[in-house]
Protein backbone atom coordinates (compact mmCIF):
# COMPACT_ATOMS: atom_id res chain seq x y z
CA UNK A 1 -223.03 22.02 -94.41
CA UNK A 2 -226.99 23.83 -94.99
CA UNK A 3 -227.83 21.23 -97.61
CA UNK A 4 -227.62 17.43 -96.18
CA UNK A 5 -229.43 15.07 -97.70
CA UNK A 6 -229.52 11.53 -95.94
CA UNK A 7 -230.94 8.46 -97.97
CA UNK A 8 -233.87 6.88 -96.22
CA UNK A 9 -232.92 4.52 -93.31
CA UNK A 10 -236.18 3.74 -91.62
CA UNK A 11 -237.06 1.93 -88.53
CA UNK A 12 -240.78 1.51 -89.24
CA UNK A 13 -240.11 1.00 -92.32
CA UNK A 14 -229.38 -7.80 -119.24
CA UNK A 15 -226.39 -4.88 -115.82
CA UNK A 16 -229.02 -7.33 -114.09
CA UNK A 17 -229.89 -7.65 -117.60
CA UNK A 18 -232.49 -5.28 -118.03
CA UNK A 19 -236.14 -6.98 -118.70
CA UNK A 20 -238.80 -6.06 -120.50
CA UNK A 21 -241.21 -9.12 -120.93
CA UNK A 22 -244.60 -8.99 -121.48
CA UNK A 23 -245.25 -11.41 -117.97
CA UNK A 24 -243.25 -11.13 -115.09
CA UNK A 25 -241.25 -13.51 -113.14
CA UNK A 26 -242.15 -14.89 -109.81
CA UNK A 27 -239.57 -15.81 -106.66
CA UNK A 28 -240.41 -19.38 -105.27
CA UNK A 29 -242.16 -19.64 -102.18
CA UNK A 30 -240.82 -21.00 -99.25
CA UNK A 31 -237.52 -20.69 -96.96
CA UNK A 32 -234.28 -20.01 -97.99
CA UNK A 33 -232.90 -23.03 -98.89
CA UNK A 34 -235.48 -22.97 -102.20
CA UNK A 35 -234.11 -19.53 -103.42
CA UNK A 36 -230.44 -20.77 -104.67
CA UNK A 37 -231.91 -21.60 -108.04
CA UNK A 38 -230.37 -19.50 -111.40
CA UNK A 39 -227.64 -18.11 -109.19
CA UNK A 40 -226.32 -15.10 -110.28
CA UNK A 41 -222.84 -15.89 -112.76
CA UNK A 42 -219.79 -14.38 -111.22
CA UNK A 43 -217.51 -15.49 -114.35
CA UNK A 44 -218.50 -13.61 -118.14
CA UNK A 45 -216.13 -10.59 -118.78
CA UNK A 46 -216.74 -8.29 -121.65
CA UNK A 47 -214.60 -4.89 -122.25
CA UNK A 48 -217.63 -3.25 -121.21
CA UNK A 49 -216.84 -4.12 -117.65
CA UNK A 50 -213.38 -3.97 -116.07
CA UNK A 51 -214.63 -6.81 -113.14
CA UNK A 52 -215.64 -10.76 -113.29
CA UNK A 53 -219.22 -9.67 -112.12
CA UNK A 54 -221.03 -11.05 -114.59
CA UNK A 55 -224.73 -10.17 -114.05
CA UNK A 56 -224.30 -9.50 -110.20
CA UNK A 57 -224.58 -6.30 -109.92
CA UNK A 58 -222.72 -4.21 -107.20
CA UNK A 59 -224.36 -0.56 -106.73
CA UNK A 60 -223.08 2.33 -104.61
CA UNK A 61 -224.55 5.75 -103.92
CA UNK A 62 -222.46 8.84 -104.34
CA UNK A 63 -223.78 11.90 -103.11
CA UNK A 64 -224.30 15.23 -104.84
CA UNK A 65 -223.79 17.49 -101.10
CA UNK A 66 -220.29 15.85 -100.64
CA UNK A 67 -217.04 17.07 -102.77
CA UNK A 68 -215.49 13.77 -104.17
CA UNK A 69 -212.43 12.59 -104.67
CA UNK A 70 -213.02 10.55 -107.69
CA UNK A 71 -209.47 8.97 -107.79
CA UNK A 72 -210.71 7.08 -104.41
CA UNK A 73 -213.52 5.37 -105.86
CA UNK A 74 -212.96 1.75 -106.79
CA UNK A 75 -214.48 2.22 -110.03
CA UNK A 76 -213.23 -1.35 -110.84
CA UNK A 77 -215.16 -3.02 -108.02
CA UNK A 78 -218.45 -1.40 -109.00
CA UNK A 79 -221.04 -1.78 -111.94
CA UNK A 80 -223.40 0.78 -111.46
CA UNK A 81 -223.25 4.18 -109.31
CA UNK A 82 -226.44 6.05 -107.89
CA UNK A 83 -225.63 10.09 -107.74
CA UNK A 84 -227.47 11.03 -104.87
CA UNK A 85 -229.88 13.19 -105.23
CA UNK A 86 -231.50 15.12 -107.72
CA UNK A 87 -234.44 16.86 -105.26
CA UNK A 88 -237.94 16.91 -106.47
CA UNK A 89 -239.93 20.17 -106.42
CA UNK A 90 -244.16 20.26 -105.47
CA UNK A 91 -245.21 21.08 -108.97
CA UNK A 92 -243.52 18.54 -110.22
CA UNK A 93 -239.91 20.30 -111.40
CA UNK A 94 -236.46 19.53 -110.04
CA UNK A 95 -233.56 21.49 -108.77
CA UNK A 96 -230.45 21.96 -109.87
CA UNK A 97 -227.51 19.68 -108.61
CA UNK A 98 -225.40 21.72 -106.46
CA UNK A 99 -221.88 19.77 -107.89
CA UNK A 100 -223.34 19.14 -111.57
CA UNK A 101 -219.50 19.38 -113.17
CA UNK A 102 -218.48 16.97 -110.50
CA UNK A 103 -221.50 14.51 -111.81
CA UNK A 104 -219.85 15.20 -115.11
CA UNK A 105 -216.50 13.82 -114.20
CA UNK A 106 -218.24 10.96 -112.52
CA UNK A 107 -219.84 9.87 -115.56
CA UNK A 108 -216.96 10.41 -117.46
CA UNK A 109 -214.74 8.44 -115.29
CA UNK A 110 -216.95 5.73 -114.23
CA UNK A 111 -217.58 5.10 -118.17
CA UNK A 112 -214.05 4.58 -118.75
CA UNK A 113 -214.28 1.61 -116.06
CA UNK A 114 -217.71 0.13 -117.82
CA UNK A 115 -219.73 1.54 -114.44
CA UNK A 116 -223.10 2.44 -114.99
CA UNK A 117 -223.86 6.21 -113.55
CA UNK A 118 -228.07 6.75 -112.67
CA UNK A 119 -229.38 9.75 -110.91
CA UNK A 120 -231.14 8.89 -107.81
CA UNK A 121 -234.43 10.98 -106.97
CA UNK A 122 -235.52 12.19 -104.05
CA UNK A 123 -234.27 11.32 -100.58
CA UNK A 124 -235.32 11.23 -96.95
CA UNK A 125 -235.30 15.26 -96.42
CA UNK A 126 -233.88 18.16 -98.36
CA UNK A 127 -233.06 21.29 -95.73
CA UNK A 128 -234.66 20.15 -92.69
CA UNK A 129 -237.83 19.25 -94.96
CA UNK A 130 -238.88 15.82 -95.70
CA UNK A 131 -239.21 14.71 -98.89
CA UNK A 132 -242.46 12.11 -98.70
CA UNK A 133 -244.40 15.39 -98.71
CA UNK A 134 -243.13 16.76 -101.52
CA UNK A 135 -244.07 13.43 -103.72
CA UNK A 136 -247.12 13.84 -101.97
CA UNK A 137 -248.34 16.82 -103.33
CA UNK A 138 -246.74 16.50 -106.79
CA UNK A 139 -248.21 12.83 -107.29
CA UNK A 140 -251.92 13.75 -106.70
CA UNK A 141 -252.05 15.11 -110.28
CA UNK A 142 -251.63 13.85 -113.66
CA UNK A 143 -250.00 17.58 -114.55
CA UNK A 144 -247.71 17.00 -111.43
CA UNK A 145 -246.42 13.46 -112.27
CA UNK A 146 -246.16 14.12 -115.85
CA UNK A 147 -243.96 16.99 -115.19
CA UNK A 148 -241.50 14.82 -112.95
CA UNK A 149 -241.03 12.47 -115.45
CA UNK A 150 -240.31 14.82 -118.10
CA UNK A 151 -237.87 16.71 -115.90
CA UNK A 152 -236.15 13.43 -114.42
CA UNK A 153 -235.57 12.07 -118.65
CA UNK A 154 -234.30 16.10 -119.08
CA UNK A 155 -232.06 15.24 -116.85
CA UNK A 156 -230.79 12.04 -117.97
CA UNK A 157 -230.39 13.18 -121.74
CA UNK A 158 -228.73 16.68 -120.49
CA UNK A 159 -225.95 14.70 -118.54
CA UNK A 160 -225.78 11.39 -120.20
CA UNK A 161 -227.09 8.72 -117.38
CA UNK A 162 -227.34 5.32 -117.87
CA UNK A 163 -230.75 5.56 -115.65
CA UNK A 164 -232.89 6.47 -112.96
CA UNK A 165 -233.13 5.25 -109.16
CA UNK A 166 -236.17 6.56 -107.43
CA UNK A 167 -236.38 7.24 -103.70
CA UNK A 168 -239.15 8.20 -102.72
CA UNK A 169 -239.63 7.35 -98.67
CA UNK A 170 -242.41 6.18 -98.72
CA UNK A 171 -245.48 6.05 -100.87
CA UNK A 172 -248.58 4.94 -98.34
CA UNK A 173 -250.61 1.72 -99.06
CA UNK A 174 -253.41 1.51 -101.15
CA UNK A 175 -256.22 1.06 -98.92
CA UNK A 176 -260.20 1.78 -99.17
CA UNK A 177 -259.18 2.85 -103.17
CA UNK A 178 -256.72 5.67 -101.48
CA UNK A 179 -253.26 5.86 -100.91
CA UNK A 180 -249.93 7.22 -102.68
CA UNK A 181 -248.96 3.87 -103.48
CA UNK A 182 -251.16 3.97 -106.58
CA UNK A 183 -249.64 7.14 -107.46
CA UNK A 184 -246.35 5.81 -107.27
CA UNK A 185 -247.10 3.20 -109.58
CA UNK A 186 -248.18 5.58 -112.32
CA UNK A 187 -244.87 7.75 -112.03
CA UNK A 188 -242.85 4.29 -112.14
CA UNK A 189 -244.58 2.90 -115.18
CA UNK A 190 -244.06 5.91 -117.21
CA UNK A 191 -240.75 6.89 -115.73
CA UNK A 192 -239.88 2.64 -117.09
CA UNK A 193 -241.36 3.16 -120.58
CA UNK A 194 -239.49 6.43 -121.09
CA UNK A 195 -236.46 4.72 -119.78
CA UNK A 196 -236.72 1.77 -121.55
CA UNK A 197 -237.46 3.14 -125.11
CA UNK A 198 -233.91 4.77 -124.71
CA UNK A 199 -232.08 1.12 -123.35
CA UNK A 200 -231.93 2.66 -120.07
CA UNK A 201 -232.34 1.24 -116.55
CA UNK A 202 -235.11 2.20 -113.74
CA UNK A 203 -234.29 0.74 -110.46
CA UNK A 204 -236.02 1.85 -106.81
CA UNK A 205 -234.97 1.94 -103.15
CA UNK A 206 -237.24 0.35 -101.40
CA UNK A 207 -237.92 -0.88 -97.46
CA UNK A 208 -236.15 -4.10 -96.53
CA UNK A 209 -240.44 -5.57 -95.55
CA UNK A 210 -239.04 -6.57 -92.33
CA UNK A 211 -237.89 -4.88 -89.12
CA UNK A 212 -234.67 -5.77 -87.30
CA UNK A 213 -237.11 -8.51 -84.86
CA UNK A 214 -238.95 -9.86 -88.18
CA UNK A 215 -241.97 -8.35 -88.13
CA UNK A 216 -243.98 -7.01 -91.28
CA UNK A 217 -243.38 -3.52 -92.14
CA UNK A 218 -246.36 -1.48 -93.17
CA UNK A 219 -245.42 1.28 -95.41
CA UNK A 220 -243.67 -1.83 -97.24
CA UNK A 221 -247.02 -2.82 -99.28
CA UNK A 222 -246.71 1.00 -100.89
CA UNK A 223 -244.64 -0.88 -103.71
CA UNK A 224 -247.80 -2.31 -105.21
CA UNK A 225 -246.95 -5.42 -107.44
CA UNK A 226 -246.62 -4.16 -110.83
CA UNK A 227 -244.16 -1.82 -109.52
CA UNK A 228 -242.41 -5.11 -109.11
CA UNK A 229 -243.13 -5.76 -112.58
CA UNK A 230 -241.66 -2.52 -114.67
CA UNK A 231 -239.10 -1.60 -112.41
CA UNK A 232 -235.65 -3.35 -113.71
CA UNK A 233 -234.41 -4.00 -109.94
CA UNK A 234 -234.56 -2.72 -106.05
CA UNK A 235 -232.26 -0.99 -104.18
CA UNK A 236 -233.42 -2.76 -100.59
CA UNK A 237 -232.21 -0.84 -97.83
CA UNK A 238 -231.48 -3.21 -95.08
CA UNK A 239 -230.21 -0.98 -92.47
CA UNK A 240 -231.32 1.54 -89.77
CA UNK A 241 -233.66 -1.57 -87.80
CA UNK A 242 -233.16 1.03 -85.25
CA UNK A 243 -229.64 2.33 -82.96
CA UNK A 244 -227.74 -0.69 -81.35
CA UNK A 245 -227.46 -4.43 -82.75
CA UNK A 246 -230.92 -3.70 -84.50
CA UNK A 247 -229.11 -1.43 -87.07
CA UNK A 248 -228.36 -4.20 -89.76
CA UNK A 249 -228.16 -7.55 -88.39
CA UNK A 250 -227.84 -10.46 -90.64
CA UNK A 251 -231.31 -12.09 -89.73
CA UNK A 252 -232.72 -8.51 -90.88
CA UNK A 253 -231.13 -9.80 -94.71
CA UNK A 254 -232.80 -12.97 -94.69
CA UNK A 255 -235.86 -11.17 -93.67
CA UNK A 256 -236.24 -9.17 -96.48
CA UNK A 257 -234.87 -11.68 -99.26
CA UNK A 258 -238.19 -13.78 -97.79
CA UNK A 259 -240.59 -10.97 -97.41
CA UNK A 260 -239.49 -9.49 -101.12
CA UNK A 261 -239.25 -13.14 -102.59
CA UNK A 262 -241.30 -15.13 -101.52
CA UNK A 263 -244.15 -13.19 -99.90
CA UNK A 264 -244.44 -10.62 -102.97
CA UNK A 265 -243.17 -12.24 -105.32
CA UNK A 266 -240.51 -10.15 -106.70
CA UNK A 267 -238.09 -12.22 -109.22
CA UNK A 268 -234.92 -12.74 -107.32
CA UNK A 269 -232.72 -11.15 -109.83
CA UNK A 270 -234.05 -7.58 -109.03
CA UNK A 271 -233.73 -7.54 -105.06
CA UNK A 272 -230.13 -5.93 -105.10
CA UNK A 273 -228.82 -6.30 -101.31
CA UNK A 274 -228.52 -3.26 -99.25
CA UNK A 275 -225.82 -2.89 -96.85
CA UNK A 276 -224.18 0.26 -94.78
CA UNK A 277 -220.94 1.64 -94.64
CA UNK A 278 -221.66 3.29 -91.41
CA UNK A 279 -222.89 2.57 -87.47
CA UNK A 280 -225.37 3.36 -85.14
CA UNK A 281 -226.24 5.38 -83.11
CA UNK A 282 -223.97 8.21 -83.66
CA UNK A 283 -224.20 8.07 -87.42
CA UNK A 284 -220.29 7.03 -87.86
CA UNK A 285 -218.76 6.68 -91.03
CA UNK A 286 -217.06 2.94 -91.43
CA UNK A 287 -213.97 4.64 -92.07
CA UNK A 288 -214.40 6.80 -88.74
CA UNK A 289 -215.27 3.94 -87.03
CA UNK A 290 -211.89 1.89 -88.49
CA UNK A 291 -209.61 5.15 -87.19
CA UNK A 292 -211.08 4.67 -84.17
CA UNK A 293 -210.10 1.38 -83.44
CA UNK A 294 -207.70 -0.89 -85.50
CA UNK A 295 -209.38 -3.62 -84.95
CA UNK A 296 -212.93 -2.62 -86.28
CA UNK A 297 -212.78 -4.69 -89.32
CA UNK A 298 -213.35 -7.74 -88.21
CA UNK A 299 -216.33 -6.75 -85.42
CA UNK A 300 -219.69 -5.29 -85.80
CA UNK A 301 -219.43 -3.25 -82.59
CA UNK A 302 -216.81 -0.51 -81.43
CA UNK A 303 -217.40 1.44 -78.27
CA UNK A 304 -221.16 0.88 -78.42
CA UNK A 305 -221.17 1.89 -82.37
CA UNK A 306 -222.99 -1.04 -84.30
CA UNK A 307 -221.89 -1.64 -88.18
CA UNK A 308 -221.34 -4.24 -90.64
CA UNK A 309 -217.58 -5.16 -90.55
CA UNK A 310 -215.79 -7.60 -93.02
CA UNK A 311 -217.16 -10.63 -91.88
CA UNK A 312 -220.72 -9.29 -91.46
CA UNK A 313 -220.54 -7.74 -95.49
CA UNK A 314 -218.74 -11.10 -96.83
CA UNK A 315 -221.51 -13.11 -95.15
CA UNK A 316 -224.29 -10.80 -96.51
CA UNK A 317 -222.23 -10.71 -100.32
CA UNK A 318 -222.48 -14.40 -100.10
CA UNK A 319 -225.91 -14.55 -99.35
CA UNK A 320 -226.80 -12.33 -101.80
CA UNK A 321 -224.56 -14.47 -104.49
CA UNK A 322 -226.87 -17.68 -103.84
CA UNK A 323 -230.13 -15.86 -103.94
CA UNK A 324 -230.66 -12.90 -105.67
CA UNK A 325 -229.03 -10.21 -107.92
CA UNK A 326 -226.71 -8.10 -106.18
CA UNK A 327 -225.48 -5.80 -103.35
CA UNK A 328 -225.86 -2.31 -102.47
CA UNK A 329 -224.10 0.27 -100.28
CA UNK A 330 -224.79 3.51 -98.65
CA UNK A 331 -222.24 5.04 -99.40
CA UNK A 332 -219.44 4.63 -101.13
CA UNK A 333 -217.02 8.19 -99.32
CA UNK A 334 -217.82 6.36 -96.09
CA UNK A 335 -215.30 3.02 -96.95
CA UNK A 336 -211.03 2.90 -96.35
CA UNK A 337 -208.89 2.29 -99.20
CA UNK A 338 -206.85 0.06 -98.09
CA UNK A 339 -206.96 -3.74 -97.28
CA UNK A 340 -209.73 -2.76 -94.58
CA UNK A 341 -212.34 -1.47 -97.17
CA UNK A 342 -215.79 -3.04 -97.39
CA UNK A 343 -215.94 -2.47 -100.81
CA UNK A 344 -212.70 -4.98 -101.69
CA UNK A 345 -214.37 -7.49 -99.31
CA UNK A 346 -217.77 -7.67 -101.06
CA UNK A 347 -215.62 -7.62 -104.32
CA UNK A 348 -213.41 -10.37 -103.49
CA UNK A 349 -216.44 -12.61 -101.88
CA UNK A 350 -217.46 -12.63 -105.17
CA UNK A 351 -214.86 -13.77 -107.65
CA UNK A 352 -213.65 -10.32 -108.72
CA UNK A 353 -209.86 -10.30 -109.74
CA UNK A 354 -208.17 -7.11 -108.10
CA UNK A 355 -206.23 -5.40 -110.98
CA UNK A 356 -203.26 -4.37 -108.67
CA UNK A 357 -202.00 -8.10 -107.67
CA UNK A 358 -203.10 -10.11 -111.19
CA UNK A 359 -202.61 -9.82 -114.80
CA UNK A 360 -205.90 -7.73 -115.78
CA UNK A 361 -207.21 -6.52 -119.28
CA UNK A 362 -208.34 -2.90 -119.11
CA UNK A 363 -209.99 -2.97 -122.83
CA UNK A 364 -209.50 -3.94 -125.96
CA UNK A 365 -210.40 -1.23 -128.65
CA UNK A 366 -212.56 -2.28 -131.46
CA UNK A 367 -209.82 -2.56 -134.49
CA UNK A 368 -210.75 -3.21 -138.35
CA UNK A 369 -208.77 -5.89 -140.46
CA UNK A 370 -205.16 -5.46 -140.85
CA UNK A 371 -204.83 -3.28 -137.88
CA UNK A 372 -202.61 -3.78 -134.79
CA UNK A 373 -204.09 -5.32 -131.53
CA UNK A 374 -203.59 -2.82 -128.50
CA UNK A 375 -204.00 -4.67 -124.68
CA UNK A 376 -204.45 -2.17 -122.54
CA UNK A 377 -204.12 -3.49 -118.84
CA UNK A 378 -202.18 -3.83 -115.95
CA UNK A 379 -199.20 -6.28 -114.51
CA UNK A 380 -197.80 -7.65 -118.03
CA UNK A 381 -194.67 -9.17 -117.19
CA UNK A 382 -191.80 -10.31 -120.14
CA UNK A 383 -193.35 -13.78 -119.98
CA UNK A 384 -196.40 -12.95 -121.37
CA UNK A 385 -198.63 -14.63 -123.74
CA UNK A 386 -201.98 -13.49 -125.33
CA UNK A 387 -204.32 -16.47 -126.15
CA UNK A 388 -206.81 -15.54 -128.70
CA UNK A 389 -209.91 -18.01 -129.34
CA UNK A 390 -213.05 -17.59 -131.91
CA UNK A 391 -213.49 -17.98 -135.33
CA UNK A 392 -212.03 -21.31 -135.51
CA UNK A 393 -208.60 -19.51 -133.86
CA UNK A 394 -207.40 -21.19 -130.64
CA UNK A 395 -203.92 -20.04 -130.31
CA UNK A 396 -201.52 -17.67 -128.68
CA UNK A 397 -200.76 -14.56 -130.66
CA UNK A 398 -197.34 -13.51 -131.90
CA UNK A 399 -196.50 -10.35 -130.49
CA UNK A 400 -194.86 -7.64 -131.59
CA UNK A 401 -193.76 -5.89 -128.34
CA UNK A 402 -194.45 -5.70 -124.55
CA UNK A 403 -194.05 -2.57 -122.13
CA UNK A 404 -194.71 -3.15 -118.40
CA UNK A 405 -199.20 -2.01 -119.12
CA UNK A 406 -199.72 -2.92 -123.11
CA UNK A 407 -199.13 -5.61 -125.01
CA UNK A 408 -199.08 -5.25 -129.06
CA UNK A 409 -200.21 -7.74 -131.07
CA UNK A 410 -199.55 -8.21 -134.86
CA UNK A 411 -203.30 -9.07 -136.31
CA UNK A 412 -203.62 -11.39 -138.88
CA UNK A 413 -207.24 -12.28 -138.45
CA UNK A 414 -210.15 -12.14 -140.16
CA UNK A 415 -213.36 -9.64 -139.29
CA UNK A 416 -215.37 -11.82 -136.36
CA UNK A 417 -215.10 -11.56 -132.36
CA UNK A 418 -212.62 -13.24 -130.41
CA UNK A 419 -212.09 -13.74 -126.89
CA UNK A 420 -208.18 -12.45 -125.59
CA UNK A 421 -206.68 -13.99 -122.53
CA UNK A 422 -203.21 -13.08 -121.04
CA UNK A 423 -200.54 -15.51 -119.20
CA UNK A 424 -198.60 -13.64 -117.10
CA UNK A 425 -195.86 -14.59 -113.97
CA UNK A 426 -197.81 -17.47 -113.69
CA UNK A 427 -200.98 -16.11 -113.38
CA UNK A 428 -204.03 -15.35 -115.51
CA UNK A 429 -206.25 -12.49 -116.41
CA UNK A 430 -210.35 -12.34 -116.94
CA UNK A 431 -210.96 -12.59 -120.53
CA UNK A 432 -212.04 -9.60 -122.61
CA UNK A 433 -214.26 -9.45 -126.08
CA UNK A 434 -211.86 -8.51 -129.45
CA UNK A 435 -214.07 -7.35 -131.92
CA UNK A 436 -212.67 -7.02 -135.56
CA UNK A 437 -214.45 -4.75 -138.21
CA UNK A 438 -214.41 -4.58 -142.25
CA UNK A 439 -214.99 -1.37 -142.60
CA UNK A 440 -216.08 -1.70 -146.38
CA UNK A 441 -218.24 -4.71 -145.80
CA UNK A 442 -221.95 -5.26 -146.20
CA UNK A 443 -222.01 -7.35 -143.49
CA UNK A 444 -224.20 -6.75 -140.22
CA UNK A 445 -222.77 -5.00 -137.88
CA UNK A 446 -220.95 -6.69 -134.74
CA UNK A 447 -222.91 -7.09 -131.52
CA UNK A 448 -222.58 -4.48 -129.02
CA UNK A 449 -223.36 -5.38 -124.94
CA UNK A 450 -224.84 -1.35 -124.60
CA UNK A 451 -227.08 -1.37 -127.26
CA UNK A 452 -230.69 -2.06 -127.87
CA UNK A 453 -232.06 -4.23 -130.21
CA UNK A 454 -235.66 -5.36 -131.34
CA UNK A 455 -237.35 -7.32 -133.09
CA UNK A 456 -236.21 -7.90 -136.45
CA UNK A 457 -232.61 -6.52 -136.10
CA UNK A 458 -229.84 -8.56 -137.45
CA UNK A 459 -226.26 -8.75 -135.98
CA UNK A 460 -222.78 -10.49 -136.53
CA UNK A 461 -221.14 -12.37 -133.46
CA UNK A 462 -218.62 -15.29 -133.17
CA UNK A 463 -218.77 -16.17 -136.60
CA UNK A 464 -222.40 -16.11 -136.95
CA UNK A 465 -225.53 -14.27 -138.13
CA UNK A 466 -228.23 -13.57 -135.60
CA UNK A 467 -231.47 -11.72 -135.51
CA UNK A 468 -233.76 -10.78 -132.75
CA UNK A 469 -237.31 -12.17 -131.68
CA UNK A 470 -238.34 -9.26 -129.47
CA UNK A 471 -236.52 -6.45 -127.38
CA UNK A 472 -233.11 -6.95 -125.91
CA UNK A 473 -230.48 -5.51 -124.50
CA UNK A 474 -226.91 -7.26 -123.09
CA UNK A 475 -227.89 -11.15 -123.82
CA UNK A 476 -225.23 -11.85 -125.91
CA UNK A 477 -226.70 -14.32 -129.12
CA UNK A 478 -224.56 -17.66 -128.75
CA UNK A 479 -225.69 -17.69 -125.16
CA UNK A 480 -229.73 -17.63 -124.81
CA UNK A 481 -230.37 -20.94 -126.34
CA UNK A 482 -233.38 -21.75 -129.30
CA UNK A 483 -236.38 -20.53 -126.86
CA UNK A 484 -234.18 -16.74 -126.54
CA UNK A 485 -234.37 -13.69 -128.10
CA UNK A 486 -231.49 -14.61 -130.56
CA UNK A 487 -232.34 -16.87 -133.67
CA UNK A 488 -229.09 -17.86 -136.11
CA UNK A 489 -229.44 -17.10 -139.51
């Protein structure tokens, strides 16, 4: 294949909830042990995500030069997916995607699961030629950046995307009143206030700060600090230390959680985790690796090939759980499907309930008054029971009928949100959001986890009136407390 494209792995070198505050967080200084504060919840379940994620976020690339089999993605296992890449051009334009129907698809598919779908920019090199060069040129002017921007939102509103993911390897530091790094900034701060007028996400992959011995990287202080501030979260790419055991060792996580955290302050809940699905040297996919030698799972070194196996990714999932916001992976065609995939360990080290073995709640359809219930899920055996709670309801449902994937309800409840819950073989499912409508009321309208709301705006959830103090997005209104951005009325 002409066109390979390989994401950055250097040797030298609410969804989070998005958040758009007016100050910016800081990560606490010190070692490890102080970072486990406002750890990431791995339990609220709307029927905007099919996963018990909560606000840990688990990211995957998918690349734009491979053909994909979409019905191998674990969509159910992800919350957001990075196509990679769309390829910048000097003056400032982009190329076309080589597979853009199969990005369609994606997005279609990966919206049916509640995944997130951003287009990731740049790369390490296009056709032999590497990218930092291109940014280069294109950054130096205010005609060049300003036509990036407005060709990276074309892109977004032409296909759909939740977001954008830059990747650009690596703007320089900012030294003497020179560098790229300040260029950088400028493209990120628009690029954010484009993004975020429109509720959508900007995230960055960035250096893990550290090399595989602990040492400072360099080209790391090119992400100037109020890059730290606009950007909604970091893609860290903790891999390629080097070939051999410095590929991705654990110390090289803890490395860059301190270097990120507490050295630059970034707030915790944006430093997403990056891990490979592939060794070094040799450049073996995991799932090359696995064929190679049935026992690869469970080691981080076959036939002189270093990788992360199972025990390597749940101990990097768990430290990411305690201490920041989420975990990353290049890439997602390199993992198995079966019970030797990555992806199903870093899944399962967090909480997640795997739809094939338990009672799970695909979505429940918005529905006005009077109108049938429809469960659609997976594993519903004759013994079910549907638990519905809100509204001053905390009972089971009386049902109608049950097939072996939906169970119908008969509604007799009033316009409000509920929270659904199904008993089934003895086990039981995540709970998803029921949201009733009156049609012909004046009410406000219900609550919605995708949309934006600002200041002023006035829902209807669980019962209650709310309105909003200031720009939000995803923080649900009976859960930020009096200081948050919901106020009962």
């Amino acid at each position: 294949m002409d066109k390979i494209i390989f994401l950055k792995k250097w040797s030298a070198s609410i969804f989070i909830l998005i958040l758009i505050m007016t100050i910016s967080g800081c990560g606490d200084s010190g070692d490890l042990s102080k970072l486990n504060n406002n750890k990431p919840s791995v339990l609220n379940v709307n029927n905007e995500n099919v996963s018990t994620l909560g606000n840990f976020k688990i990211v995957g690339y998918l690349p734009d030069y491979k053909t994909i089999n979409l019905d191998e993605i674990q969509f159910k296992k992800l919350t957001h997916i990075n196509y990679a890449f769309l390829i910048p051009n000097s003056d400032g334009t982009v190329k076309s995607l080589e597979r853009p129907e199969q990005l369609k698809n994606l997005i279609t598919k990966a919206h049916q699961h509640g995944v997130k779908v951003q287009i990731a920019v740049g790369g390490w090199q296009y056709n032999g030629q590497e990218l930092d060069a291109v940014f280069e040129a294109l950054a130096k002017t205010e005609v060049g950046r300003s036509k990036l921007v407005e060709s990276v939102i074309n892109v977004v509103n032409q296909y759909g995307l939740d977001g954008v993911d830059v990747d650009w390897e690596h703007p320089d530091p900012v030294e003497g009143g020179t560098g790229s790094g300040q260029y950088y900034a400028m493209i990120m701060k628009s690029l954010a206030d484009k993004l975020h007028e429109k509720g959508k996400t900007l995230s960055a992959a960035i250096l893990p700060g550290v090399t595989a011995d602990g040492q400072d990287q360099y080209w790391a202080k090119g992400i100037l600090d109020e890059v730290l501030q606009c950007t909604d979260y970091f893609n860290v790419m903790v891999y390629d230390g080097g070939d051999g055991e410095r590929h991705s060792p654990y110390s090289m996580a803890e490395g860059s959680l301190k270097y990120w955290i507490n050295k630059r302050s970034m707030p915790k809940e944006k430093f997403i985790l990056g891990v490979p699905f592939y060794g070094r040297p040799q450049w073996k996919e995991y799932k090359e690796i696995v064929a190679m030698d049935s026992t690869a799972p469970n080691k981080d070194v076959v036939n002189g090939i270093y990788y992360n196996g199972i025990p390597t990714i749940k101990a990097k999932t768990k430290l990411a759980e305690k201490n920041v916001g989420g975990i990353m992976i290049w890439e997602l065609t390199q993992d198995t499907n079966d019970a030797t995939s990555l992806l199903s360990a870093i899944y399962e080290e967090v909480g997640g309930i795997i739809p094939d073995t338990d009672p799970y709640i695909n979505s429940i359809p918005t529905i006005k008054i009077g109108a049938e219930i429809t469960i659609n899920g997976r594993n519903f055996g004759n013994d079910s029971k549907v638990k519905i709670e809100g509204n001053g309801k905390d009972e089971y449902a009386q049902l109608k009928s049950i097939t072996a994937n939906v169970i119908i309800a008969t509604n007799s409840y009033a316009k409000g949100s509920y929270m659904i819950t199904v008993y089934s073989n003895g086990k039981t499912s995540n709970r998803v959001a029921l949201n009733i409508i009156d049609e012909n009321s004046s009410d406000y309208q219900l609550w919605e986890k995708s949309k934006v709301y600002v200041n002023g705006d006035k829902v209807s959830w669980k019962g209650h009136n709310w309105q909003a103090k200031w720009w939000t997005q995803g923080e649900e209104p009976d859960t930020t407390g009096e200081w948050g951005v919901w106020k009962k009325i």
